[in-house]
PDB file of N, CA and C in Angstrom:
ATOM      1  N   UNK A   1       0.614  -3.410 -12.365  1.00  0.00           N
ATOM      2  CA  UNK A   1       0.991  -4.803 -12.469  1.00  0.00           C
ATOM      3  C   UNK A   1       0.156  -5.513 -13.536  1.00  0.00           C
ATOM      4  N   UNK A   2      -1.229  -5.248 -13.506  1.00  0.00           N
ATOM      5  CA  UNK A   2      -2.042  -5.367 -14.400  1.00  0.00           C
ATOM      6  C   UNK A   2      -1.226  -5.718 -15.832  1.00  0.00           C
ATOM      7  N   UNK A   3      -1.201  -4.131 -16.146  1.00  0.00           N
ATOM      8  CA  UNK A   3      -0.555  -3.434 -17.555  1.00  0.00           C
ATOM      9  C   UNK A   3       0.778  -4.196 -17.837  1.00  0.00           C
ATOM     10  N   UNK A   4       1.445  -4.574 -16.836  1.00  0.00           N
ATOM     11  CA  UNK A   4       2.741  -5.024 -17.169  1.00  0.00           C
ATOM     12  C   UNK A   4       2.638  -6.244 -16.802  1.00  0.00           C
ATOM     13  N   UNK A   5       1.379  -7.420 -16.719  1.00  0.00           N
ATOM     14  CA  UNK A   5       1.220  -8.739 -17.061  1.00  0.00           C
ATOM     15  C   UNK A   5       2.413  -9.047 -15.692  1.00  0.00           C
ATOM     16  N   UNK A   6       1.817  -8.756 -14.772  1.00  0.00           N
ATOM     17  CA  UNK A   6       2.907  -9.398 -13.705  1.00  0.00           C
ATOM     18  C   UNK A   6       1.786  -9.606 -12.382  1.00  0.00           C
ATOM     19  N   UNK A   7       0.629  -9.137 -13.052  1.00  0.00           N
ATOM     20  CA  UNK A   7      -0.369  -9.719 -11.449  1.00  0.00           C
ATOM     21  C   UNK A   7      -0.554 -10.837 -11.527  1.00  0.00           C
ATOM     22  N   UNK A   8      -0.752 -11.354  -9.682  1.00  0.00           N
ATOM     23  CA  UNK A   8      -1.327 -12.379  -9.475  1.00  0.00           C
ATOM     24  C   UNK A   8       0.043 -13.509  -9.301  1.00  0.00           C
ATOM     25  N   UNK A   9      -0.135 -14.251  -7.712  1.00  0.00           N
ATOM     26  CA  UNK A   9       0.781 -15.180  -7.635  1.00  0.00           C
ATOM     27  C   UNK A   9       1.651 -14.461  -6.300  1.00  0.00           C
ATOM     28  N   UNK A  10       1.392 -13.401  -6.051  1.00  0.00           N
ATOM     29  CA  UNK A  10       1.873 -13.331  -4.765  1.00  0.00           C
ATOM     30  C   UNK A  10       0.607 -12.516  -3.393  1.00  0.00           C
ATOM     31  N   UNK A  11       1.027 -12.422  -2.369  1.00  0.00           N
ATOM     32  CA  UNK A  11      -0.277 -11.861  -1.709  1.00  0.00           C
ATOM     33  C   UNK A  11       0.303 -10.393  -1.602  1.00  0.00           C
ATOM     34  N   UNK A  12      -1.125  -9.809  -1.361  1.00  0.00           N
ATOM     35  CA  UNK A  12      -0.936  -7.950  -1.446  1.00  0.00           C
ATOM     36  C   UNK A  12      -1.769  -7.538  -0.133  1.00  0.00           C
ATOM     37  N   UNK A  13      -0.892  -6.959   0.813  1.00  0.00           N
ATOM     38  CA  UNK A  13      -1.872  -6.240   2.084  1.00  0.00           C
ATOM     39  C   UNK A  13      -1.904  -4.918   1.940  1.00  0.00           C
ATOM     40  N   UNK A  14      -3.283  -4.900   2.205  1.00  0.00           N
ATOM     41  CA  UNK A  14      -3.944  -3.694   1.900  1.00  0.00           C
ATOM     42  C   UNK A  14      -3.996  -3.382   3.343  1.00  0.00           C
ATOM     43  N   UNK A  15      -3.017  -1.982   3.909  1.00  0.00           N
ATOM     44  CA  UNK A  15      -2.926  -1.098   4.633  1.00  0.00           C
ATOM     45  C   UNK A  15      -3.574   0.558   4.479  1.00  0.00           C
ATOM     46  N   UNK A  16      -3.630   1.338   5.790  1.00  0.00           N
ATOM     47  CA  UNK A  16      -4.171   2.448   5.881  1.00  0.00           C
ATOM     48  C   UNK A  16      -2.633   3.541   5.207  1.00  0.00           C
ATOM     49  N   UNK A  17      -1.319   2.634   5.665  1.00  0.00           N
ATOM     50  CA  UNK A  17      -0.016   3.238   5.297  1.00  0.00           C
ATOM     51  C   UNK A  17       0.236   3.416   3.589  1.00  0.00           C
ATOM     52  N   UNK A  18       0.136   2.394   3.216  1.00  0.00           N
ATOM     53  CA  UNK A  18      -0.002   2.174   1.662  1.00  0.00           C
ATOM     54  C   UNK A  18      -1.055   2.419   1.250  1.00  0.00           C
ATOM     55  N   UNK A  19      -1.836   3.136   1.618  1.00  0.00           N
ATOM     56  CA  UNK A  19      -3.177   3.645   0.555  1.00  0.00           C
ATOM     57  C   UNK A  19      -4.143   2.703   0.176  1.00  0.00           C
ATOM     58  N   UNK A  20      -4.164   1.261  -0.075  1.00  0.00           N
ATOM     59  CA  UNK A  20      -4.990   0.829   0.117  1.00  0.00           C
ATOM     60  C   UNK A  20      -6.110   0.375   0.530  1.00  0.00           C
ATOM     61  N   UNK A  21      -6.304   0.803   2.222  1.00  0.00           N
ATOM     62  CA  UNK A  21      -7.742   0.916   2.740  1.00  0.00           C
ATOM     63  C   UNK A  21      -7.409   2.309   3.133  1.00  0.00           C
ATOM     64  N   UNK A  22      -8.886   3.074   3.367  1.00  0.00           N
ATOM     65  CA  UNK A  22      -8.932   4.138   3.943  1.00  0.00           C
ATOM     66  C   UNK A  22     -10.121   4.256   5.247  1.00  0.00           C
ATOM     67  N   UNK A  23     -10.480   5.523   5.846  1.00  0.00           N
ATOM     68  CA  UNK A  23     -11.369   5.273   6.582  1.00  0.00           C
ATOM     69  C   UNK A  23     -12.563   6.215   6.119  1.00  0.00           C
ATOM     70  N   UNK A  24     -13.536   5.790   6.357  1.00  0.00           N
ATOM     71  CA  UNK A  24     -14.877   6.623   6.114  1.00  0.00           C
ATOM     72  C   UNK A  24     -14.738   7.608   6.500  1.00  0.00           C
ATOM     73  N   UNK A  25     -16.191   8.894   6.302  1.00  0.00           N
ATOM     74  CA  UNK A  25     -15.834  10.375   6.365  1.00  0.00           C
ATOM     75  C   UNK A  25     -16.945  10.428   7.236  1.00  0.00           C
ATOM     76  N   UNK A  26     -16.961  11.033   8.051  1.00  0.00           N
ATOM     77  CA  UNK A  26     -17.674  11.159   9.293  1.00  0.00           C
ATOM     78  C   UNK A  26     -18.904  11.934   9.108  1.00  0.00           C
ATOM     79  N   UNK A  27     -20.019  11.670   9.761  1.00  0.00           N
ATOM     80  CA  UNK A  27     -21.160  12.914   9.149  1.00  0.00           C
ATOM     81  C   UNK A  27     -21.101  13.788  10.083  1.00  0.00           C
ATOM     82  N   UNK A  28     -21.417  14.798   9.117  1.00  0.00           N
ATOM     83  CA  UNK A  28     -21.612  16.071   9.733  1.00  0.00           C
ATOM     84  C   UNK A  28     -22.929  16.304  11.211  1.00  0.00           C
ATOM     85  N   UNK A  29     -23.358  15.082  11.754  1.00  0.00           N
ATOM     86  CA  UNK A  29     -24.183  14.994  13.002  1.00  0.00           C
ATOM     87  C   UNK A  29     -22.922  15.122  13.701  1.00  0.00           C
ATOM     88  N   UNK A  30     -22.003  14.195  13.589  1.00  0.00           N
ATOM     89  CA  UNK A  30     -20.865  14.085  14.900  1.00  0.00           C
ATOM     90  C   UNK A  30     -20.508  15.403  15.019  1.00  0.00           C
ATOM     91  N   UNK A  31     -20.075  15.520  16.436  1.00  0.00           N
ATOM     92  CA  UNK A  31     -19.592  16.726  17.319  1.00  0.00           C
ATOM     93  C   UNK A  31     -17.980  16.794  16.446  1.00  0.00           C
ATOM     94  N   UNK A  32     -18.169  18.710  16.370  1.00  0.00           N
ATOM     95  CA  UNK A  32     -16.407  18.689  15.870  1.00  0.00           C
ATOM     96  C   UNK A  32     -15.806  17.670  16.906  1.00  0.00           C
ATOM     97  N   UNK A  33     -15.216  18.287  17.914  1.00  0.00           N
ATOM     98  CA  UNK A  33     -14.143  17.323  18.911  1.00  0.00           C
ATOM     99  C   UNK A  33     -14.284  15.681  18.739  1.00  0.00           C
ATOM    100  N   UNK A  34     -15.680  15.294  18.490  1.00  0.00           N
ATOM    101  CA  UNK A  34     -15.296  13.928  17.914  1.00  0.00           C
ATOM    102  C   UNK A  34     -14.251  13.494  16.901  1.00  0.00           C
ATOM    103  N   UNK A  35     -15.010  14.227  15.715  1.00  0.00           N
ATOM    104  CA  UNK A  35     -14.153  14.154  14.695  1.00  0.00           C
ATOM    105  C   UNK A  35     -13.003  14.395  14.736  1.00  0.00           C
ATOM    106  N   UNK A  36     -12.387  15.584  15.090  1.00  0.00           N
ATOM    107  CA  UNK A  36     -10.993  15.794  15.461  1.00  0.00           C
ATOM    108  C   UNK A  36     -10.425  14.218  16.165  1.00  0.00           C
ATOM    109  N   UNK A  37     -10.659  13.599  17.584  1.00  0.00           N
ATOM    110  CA  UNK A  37     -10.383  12.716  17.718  1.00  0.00           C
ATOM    111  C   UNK A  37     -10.648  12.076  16.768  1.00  0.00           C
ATOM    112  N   UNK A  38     -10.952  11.330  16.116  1.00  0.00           N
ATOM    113  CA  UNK A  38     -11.162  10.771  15.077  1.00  0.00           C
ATOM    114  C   UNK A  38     -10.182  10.345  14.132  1.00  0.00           C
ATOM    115  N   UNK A  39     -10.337  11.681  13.828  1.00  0.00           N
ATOM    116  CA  UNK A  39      -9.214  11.984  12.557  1.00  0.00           C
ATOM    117  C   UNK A  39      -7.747  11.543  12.795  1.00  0.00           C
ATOM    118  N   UNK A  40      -7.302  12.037  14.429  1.00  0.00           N
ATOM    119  CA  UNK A  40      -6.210  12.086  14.664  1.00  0.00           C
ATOM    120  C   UNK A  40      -5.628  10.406  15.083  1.00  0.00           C
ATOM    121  N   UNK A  41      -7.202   9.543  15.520  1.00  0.00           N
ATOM    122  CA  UNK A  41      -7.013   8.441  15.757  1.00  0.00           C
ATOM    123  C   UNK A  41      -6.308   7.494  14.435  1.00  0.00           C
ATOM    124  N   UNK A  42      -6.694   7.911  13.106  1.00  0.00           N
ATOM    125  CA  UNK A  42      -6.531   7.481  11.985  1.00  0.00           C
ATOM    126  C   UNK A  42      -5.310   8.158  11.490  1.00  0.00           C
ATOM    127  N   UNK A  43      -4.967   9.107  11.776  1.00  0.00           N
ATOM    128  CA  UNK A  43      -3.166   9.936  11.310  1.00  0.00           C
ATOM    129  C   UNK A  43      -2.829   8.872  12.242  1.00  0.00           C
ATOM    130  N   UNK A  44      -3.078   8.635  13.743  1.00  0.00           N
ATOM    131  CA  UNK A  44      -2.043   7.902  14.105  1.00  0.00           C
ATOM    132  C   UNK A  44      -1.541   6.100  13.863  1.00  0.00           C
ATOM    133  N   UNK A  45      -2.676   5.956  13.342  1.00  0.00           N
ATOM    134  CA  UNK A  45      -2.706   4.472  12.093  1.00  0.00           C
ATOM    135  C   UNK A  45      -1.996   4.302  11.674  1.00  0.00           C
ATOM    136  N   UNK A  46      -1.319   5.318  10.513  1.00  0.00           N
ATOM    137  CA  UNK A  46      -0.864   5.466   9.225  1.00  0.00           C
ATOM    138  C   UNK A  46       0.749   5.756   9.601  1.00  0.00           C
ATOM    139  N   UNK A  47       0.081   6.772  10.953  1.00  0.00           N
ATOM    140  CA  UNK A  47       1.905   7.314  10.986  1.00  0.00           C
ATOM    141  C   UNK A  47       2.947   5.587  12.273  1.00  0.00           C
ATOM    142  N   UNK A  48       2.062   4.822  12.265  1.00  0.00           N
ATOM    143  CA  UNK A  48       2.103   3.529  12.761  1.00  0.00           C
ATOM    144  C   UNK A  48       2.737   3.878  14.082  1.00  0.00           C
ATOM    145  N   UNK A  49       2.410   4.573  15.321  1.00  0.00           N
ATOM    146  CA  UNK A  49       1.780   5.518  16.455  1.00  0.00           C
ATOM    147  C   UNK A  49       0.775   4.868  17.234  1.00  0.00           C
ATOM    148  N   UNK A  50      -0.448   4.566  16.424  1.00  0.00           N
ATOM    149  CA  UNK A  50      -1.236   4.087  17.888  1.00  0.00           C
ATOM    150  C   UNK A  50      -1.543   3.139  18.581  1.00  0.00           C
ATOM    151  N   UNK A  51      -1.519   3.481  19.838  1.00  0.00           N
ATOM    152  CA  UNK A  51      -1.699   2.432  20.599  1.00  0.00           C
ATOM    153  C   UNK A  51      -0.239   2.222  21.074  1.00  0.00           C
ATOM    154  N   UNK A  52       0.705   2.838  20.758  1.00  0.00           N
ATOM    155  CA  UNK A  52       2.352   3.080  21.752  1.00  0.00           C
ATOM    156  C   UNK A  52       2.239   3.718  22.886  1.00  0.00           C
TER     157      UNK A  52
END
């Protein structure tokens, strides 16, 4: 939008679906099975799933 002089003037949400936010990477202290939950908590974000 930049490049093609068309930003600015409308609003932009920044979602986990659209790539715009993401989530942090977990350290390697956390327990696998955390992470796994984790992970899957955040696929189900995106795949717009959680909490149904």
């Amino acid at each position: 939008m930049v490049e093609a002089g068309t930003f600015g003037g409308e609003v932009l949400y920044g979602t986990l679906q659209n790539g715009t936010l993401s989530a942090g990477k977990i350290s390697d202290l956390v327990p696998a099975e955390v992470q796994e939950k984790y992970n899957a908590y955040i696929q189900q974000m995106i795949d717009g799933t959680f909490m149904q």
